[in-house]
Protein backbone atom coordinates (compact mmCIF):
# COMPACT_ATOMS: atom_id res chain seq x y z
CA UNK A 1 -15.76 28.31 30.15
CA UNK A 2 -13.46 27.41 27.47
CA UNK A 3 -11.60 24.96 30.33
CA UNK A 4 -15.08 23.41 30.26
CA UNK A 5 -15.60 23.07 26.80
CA UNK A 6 -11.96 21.11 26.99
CA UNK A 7 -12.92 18.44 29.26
CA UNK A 8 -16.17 17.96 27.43
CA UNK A 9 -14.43 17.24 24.46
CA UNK A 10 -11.85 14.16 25.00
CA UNK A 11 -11.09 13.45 21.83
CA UNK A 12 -9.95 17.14 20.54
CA UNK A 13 -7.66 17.02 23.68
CA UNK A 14 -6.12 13.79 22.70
CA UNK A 15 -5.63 15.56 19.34
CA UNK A 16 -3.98 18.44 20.71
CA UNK A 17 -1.54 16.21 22.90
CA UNK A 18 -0.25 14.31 19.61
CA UNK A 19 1.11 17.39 18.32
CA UNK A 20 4.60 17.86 17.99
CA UNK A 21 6.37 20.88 18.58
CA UNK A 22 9.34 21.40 16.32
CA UNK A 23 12.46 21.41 18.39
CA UNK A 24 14.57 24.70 18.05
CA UNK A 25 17.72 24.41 15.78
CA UNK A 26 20.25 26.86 14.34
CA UNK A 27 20.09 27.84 11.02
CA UNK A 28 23.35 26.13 10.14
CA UNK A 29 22.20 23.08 11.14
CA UNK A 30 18.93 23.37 9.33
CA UNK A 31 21.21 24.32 5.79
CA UNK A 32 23.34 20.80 6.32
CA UNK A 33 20.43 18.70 7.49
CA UNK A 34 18.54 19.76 3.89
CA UNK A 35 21.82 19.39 1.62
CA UNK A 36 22.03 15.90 2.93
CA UNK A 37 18.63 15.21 2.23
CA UNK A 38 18.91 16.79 -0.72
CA UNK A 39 21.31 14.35 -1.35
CA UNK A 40 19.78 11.06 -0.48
CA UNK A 41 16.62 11.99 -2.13
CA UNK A 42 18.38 12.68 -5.63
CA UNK A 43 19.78 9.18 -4.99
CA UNK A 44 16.69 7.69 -4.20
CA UNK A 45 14.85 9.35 -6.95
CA UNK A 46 17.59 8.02 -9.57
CA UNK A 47 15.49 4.55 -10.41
CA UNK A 48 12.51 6.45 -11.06
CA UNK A 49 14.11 8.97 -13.10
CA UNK A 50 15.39 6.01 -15.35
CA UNK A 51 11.67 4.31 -15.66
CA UNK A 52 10.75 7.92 -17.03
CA UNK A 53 13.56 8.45 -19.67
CA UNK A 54 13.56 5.11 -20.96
CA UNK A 55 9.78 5.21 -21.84
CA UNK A 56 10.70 7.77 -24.36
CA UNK A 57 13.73 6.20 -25.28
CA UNK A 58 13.59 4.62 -28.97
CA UNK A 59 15.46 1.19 -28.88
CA UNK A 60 18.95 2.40 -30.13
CA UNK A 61 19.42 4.83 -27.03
CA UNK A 62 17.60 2.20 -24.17
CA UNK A 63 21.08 0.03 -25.11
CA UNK A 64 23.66 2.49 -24.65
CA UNK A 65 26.33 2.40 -22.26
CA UNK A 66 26.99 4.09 -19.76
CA UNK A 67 23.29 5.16 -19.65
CA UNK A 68 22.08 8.84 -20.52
CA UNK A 69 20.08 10.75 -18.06
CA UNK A 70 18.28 12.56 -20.73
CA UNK A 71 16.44 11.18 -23.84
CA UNK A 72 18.03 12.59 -27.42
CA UNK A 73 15.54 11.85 -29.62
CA UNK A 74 11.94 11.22 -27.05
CA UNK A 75 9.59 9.44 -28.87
CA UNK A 76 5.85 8.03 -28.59
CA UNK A 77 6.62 4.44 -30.10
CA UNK A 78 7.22 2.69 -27.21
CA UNK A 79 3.72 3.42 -26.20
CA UNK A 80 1.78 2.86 -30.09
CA UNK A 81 3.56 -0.63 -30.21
CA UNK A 82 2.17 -0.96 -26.70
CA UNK A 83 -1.35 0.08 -27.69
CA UNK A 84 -0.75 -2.09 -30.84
CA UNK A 85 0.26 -4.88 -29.15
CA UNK A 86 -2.73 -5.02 -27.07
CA UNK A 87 -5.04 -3.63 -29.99
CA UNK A 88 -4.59 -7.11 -31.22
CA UNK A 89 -5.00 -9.44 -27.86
CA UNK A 90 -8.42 -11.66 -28.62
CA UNK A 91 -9.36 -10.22 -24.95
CA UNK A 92 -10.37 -6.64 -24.62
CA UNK A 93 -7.79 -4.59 -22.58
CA UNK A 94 -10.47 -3.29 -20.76
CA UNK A 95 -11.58 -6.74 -19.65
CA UNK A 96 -7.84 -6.67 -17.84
CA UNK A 97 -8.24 -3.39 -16.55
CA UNK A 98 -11.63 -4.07 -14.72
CA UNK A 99 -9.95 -7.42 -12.88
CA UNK A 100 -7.10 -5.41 -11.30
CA UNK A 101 -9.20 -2.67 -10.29
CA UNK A 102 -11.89 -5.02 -8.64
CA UNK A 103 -9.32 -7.00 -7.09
CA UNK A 104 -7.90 -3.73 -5.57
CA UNK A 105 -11.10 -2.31 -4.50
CA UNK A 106 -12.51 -5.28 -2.76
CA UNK A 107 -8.69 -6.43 -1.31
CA UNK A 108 -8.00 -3.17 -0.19
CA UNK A 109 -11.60 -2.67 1.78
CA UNK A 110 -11.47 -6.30 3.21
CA UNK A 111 -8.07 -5.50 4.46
CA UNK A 112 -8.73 -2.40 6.02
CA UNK A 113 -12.11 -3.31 7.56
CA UNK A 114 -11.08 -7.06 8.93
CA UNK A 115 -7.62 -5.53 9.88
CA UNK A 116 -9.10 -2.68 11.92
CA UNK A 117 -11.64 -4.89 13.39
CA UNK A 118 -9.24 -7.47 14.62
CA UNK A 119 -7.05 -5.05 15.64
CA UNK A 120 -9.19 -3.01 18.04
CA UNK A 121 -9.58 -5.61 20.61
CA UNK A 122 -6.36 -6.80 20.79
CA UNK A 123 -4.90 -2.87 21.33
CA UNK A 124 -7.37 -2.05 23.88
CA UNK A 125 -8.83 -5.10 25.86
CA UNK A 126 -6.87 -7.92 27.59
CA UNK A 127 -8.40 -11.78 27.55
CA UNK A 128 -7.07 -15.00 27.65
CA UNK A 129 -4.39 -15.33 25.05
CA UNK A 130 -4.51 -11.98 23.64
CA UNK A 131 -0.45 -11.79 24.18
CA UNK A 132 0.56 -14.14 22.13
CA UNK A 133 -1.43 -13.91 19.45
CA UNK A 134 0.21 -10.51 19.29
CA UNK A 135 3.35 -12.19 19.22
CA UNK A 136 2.10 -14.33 16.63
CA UNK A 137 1.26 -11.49 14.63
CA UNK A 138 4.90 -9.91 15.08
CA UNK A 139 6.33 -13.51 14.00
CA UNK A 140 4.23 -14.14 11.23
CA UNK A 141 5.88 -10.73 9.31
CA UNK A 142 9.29 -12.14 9.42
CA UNK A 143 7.96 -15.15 6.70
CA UNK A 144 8.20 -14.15 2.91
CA UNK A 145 5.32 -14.00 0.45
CA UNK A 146 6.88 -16.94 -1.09
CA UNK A 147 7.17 -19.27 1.64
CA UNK A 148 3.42 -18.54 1.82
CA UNK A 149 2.16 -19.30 -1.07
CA UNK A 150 1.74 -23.32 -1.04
CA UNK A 151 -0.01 -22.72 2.09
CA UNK A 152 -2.37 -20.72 0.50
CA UNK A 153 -2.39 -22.50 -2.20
CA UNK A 154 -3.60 -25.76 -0.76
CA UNK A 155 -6.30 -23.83 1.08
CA UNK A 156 -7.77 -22.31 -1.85
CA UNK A 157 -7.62 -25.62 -3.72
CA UNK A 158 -9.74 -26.94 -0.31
CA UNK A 159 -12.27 -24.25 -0.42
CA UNK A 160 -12.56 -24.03 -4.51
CA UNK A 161 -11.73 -21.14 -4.74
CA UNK A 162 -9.17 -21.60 -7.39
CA UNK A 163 -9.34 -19.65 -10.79
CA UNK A 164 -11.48 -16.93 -9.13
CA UNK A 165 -10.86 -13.47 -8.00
CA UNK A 166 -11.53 -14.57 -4.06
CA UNK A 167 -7.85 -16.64 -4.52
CA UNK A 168 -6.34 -13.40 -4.79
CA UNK A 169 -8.62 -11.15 -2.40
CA UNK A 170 -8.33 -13.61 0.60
CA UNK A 171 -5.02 -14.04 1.26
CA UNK A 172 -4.64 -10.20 0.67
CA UNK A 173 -7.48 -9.70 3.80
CA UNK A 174 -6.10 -12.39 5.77
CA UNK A 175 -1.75 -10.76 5.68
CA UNK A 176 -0.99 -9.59 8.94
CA UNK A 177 0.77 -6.19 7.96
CA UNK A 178 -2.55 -4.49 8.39
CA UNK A 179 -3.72 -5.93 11.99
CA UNK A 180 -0.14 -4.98 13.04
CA UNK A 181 0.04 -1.54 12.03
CA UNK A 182 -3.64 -0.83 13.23
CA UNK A 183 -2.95 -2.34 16.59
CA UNK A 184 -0.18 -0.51 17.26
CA UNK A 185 -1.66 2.42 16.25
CA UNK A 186 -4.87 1.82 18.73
CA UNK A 187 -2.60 1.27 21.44
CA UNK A 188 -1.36 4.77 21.50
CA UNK A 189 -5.15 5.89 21.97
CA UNK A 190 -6.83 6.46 25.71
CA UNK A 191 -9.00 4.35 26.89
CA UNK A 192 -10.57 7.63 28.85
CA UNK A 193 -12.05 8.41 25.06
CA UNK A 194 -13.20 4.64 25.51
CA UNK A 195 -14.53 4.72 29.06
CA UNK A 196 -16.39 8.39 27.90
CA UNK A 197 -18.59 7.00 24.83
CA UNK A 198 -19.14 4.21 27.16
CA UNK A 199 -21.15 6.69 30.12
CA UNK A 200 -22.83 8.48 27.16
CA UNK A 201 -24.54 5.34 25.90
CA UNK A 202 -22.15 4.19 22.95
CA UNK A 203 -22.08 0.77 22.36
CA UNK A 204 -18.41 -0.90 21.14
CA UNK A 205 -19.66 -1.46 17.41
CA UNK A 206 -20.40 3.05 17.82
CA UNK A 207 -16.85 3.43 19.54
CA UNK A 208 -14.85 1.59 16.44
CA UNK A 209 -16.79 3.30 14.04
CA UNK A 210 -16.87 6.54 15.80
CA UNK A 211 -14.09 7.00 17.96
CA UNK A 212 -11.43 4.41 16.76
CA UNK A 213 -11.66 4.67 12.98
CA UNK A 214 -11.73 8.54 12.79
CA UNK A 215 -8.20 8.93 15.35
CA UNK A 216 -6.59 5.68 13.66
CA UNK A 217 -7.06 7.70 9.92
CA UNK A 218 -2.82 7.59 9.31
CA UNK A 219 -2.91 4.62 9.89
CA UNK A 220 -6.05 2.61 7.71
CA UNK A 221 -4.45 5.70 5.32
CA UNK A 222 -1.22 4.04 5.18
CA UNK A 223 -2.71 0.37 5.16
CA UNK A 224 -5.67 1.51 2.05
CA UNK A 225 -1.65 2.36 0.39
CA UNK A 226 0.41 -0.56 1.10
CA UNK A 227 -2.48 -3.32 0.37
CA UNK A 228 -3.20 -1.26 -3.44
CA UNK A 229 0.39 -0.97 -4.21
CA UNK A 230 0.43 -4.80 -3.46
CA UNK A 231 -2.73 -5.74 -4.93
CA UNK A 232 -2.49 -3.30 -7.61
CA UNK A 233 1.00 -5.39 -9.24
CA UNK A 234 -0.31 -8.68 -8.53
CA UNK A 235 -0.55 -11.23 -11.79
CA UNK A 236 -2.09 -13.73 -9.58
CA UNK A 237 -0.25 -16.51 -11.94
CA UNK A 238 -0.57 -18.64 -9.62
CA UNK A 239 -4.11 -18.99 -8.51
CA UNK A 240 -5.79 -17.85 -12.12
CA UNK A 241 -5.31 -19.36 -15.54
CA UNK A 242 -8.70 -17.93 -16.95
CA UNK A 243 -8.05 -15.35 -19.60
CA UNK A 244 -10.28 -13.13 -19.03
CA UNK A 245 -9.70 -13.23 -15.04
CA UNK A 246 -6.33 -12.30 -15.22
CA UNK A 247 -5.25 -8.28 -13.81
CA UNK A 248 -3.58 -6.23 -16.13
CA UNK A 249 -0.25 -7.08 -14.50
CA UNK A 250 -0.11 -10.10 -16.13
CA UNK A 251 -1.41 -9.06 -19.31
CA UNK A 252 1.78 -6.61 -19.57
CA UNK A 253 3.90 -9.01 -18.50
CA UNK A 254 3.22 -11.35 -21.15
CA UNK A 255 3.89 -8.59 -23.93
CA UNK A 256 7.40 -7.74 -22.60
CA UNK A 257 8.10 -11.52 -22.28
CA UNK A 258 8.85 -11.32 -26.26
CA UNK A 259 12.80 -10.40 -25.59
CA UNK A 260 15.04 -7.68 -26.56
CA UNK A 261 12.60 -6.21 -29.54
CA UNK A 262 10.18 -5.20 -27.20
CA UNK A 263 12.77 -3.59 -24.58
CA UNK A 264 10.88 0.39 -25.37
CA UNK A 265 7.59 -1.35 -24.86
CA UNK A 266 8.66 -2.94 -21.24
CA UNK A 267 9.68 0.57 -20.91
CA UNK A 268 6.45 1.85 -21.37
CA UNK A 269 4.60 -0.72 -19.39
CA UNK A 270 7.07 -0.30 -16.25
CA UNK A 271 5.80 3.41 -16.51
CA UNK A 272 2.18 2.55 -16.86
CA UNK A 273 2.36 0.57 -13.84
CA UNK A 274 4.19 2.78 -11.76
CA UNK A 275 2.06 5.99 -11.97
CA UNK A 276 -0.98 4.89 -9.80
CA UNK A 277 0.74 3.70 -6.72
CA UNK A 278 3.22 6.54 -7.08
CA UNK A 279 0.12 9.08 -7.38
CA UNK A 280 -1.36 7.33 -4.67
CA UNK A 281 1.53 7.28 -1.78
CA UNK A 282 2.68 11.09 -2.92
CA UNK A 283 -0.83 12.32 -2.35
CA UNK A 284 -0.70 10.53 1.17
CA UNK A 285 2.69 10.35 2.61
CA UNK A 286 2.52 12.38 5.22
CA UNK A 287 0.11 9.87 7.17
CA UNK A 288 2.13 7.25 6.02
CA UNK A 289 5.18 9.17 7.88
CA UNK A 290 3.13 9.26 11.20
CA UNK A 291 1.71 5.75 11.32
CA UNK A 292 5.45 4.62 10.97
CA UNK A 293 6.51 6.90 13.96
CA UNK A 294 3.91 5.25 15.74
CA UNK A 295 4.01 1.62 14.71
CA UNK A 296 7.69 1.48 15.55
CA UNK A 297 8.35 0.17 11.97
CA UNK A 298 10.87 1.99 9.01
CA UNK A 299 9.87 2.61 5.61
């Protein structure tokens, strides 16, 4: 009966094969490999530590050197002249808030949903040049943002797009990162659970949304992460001059642009920025560990 119940059920058997079994190690072994860790995680954690402190730092302690790792006299002002500052802007803070938050909503979804869409036939179907646009997908993550951006420029300009939250959003959608971790992700998955949903009526559109989607969670997890912590920083200086278009990034930016007087407010705004996408990839690393495992890449 229950070896029945296993061969009706494809998908929980593809589940149960992914798992993996923690290899046996001494406990000696187990002690070093967590000291050095230990270790490198302490190091890692060392920037962050300093975007903490020096948001409570007043001005006088942010300059000394060699820096403290601990704040003397923690304060609030850094974050008053920051309210102050933008108290006083002739466009509502607010108004900046709601642009980077739509941006990152609608960039994030398109790049999920077109990346997992794209990705899908390319991982499980071959047809005539489906090879090397996967090796044009694998080349096109070795350019930089910046060599890029004319590009996209020039298209945007073409399609009028210009000074409008769709010059940010689709060139977000259209980056490759996401159709590249999907489809290697989809590879890994059987085309038995495929062929099944096939014989019990399922049409492709039910498979994607059923089948795919739901075993590929890691990795549109890890994707929804990477495309908000990029979207999320974006100033989008360079497709928007429209006050009241620009994200919040930019508005911040523009307040610690004033020099060394408003060092404690940078302070505070590097802090500001940083809690989301921290909150964010904490609350979902552990998929973001298994999509790399599978994808081949390193964090």
């Amino acid at each position: 009966m229950k070896a029945e119940k296993q061969r009706k059920n494809p998908i929980a058997n593809y589940l149960a094969a992914r798992r993996i079994t923690r290899r046996n190690r001494s406990v000696g072994v187990d002690v070093a490999l967590t000291i050095f860790l230990g270790l490198f995680g302490l190091f890692s954690f060392f920037p962050l530590w300093m975007i903490i402190i020096n948001a409570f730092k007043p001005l006088n302690e942010i300059f000394v050197f060699p820096p403290r790792l601990y704040v003397v006299n923690p304060t609030l002002d850094n974050f008053r002249d920051l309210f102050q500052i933008v108290g006083n802007s002739y466009i509502p803070f607010t108004r900046y808030i709601f642009n980077t938050v739509f941006i990152t909503i609608l960039g994030t979804a398109g790049t999920v949903i077109v990346g997992s869409m794209a990705a899908y036939p390319l991982a499980k179907y071959e047809f005539p040049g489906s090879r090397v646009m996967s090796s044009m997908i694998v080349y096109s993550l070795m350019f930089n943002g910046s060599v890029t951006a004319i590009p996209n420029y020039i298209i945007m300009s073409y399609l009028g797009l210009v000074d409008t939250y769709w010059s940010v959003v689709l060139p977000a959608i259209g980056g490759t990162l996401g159709l590249y971790l999907m489809k290697n992700n989809m590879v890994h998955i059987p085309m038995s659970l495929i062929e099944s949903a096939k014989m019990d009526g399922a049409n492709e559109f039910k498979i994607f949304w059923s089948v795919i989607m739901p075993l590929s969670k890691p990795a549109w997890i890890t994707l929804i992460i990477f495309s908000f912590q990029g979207l999320w920083g974006a100033t989008g200086g360079t497709f928007i001059y429209t006050e009241k278009l620009k994200p919040v990034s930019y508005a911040l930016s523009q307040i610690t642009a004033a020099g060394i007087v408003r060092t404690g407010v940078s302070s505070a705004v590097s802090l500001i920025m940083l809690v989301v996408p921290v909150a964010v990839f904490v609350t979902s690393q552990s998929n973001v560990i298994e999509t790399m495992a599978n994808s081949g890449m390193k964090e």
